[in-house]
C-alpha atoms as a PDB file:
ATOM      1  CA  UNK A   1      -2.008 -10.127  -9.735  1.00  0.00           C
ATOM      2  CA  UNK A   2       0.705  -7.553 -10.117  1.00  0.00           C
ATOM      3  CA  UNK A   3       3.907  -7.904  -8.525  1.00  0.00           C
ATOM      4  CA  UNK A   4       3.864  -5.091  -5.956  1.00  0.00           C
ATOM      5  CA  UNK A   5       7.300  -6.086  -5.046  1.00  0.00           C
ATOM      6  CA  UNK A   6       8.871  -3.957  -7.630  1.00  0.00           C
ATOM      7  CA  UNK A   7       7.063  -1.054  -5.941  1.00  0.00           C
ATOM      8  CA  UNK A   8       6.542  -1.363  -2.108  1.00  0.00           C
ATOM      9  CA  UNK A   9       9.425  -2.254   0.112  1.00  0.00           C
ATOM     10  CA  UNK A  10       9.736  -2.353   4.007  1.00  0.00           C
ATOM     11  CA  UNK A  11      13.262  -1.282   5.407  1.00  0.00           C
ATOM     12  CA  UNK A  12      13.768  -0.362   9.231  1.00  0.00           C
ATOM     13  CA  UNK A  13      15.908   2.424   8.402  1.00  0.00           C
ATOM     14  CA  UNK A  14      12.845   4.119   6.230  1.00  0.00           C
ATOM     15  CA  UNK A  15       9.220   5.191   8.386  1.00  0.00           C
ATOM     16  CA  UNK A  16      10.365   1.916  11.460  1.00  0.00           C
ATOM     17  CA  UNK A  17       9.909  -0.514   8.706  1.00  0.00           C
ATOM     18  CA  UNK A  18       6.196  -0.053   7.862  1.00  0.00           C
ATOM     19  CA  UNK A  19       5.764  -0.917   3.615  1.00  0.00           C
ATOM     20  CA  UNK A  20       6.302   2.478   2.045  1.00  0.00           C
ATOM     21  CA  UNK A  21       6.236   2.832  -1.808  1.00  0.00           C
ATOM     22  CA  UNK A  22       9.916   2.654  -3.000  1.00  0.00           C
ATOM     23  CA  UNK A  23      11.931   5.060  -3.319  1.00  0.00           C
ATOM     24  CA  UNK A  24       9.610   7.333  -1.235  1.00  0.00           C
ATOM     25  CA  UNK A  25       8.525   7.547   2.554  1.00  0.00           C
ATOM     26  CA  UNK A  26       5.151   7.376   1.889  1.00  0.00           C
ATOM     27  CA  UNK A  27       3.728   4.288   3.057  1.00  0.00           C
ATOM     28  CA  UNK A  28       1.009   1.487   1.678  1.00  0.00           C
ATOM     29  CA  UNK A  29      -1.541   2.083   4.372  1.00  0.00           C
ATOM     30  CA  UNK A  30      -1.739   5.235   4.089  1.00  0.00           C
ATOM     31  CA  UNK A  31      -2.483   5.286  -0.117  1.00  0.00           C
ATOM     32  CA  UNK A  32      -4.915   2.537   1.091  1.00  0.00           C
ATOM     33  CA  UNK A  33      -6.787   4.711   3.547  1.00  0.00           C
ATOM     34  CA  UNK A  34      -6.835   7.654   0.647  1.00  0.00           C
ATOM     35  CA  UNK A  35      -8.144   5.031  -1.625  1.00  0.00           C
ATOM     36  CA  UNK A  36     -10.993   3.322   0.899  1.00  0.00           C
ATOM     37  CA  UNK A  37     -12.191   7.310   1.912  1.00  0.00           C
ATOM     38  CA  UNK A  38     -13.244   7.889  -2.053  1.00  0.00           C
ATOM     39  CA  UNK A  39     -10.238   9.448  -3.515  1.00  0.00           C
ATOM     40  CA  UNK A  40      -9.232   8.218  -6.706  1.00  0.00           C
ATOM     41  CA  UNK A  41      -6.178   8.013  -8.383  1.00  0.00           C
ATOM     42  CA  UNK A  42      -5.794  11.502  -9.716  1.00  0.00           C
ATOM     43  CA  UNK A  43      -6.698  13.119  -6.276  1.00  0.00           C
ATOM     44  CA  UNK A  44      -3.911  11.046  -5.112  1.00  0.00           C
ATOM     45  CA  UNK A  45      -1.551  11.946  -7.431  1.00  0.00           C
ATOM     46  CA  UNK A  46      -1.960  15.631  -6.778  1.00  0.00           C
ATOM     47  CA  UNK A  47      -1.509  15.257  -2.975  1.00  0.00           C
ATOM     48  CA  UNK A  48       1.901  12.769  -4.045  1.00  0.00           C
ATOM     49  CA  UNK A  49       3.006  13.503  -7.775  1.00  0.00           C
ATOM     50  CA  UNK A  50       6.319  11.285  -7.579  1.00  0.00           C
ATOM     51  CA  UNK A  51       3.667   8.424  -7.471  1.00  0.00           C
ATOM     52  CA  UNK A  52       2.329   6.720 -10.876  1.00  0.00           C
ATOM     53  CA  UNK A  53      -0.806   4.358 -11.636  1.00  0.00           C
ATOM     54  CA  UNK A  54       1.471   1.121 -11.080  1.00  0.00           C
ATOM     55  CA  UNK A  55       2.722   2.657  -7.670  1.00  0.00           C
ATOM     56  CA  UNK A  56      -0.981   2.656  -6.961  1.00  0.00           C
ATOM     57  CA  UNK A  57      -1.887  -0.635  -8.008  1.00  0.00           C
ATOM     58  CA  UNK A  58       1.341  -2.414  -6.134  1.00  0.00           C
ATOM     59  CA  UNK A  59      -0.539  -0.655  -3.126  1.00  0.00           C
ATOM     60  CA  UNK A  60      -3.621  -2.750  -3.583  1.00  0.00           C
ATOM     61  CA  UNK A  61      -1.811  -6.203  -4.879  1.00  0.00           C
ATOM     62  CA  UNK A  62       0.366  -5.704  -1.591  1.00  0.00           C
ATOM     63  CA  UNK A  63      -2.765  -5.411   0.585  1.00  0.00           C
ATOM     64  CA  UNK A  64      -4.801  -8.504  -1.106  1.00  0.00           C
ATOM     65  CA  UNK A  65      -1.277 -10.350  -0.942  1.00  0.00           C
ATOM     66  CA  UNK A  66      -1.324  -9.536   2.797  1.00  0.00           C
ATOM     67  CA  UNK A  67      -4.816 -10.616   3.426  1.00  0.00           C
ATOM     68  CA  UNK A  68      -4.766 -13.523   1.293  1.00  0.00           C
ATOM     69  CA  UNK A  69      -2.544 -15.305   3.634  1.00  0.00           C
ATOM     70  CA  UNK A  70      -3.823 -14.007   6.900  1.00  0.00           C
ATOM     71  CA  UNK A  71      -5.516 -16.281   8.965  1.00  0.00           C
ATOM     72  CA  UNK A  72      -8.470 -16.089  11.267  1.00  0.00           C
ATOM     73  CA  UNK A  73      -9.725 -18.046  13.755  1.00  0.00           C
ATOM     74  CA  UNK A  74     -13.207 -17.585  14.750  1.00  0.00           C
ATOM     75  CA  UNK A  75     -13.709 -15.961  18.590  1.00  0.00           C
ATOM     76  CA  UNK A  76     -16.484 -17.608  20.753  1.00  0.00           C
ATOM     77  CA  UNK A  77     -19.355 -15.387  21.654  1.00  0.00           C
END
């Protein structure tokens, strides 16, 4: 996996301490949502053109690192 911690950081001076991509105020979930409605990389980069195809990818390492140790315990129906 790709370290995304060269990339993302979370600081509660910058967007109340949600992950943003360094160095920017643009934050993970929101390149995630872009990413999960269809828009690829390109698309992206014309919306955001400070951001580059590692910026992208630290996006989705953060996100499986974050789910990968999330755990779930199984509601009764």
């Amino acid at each position: 996996m790709r370290k995304w911690e060269k990339h993302i950081e979370a600081n509660p001076e910058i967007m109340y301490g949600k992950p943003v991509i360094k160095g920017t105020r643009i934050p993970v979930d929101l390149i995630l949502e872009k990413m999960s409605n269809g828009q690829n990389f390109q698309e992206i980069y014309k919306d955001y053109p400070d951001l580059n195809e590692e910026d992208l990818y630290a996006c989705l390492a953060y996100a499986t690192s974050v789910l990968r140790n999330e755990v779930t315990i199984p509601l009764a129906s």
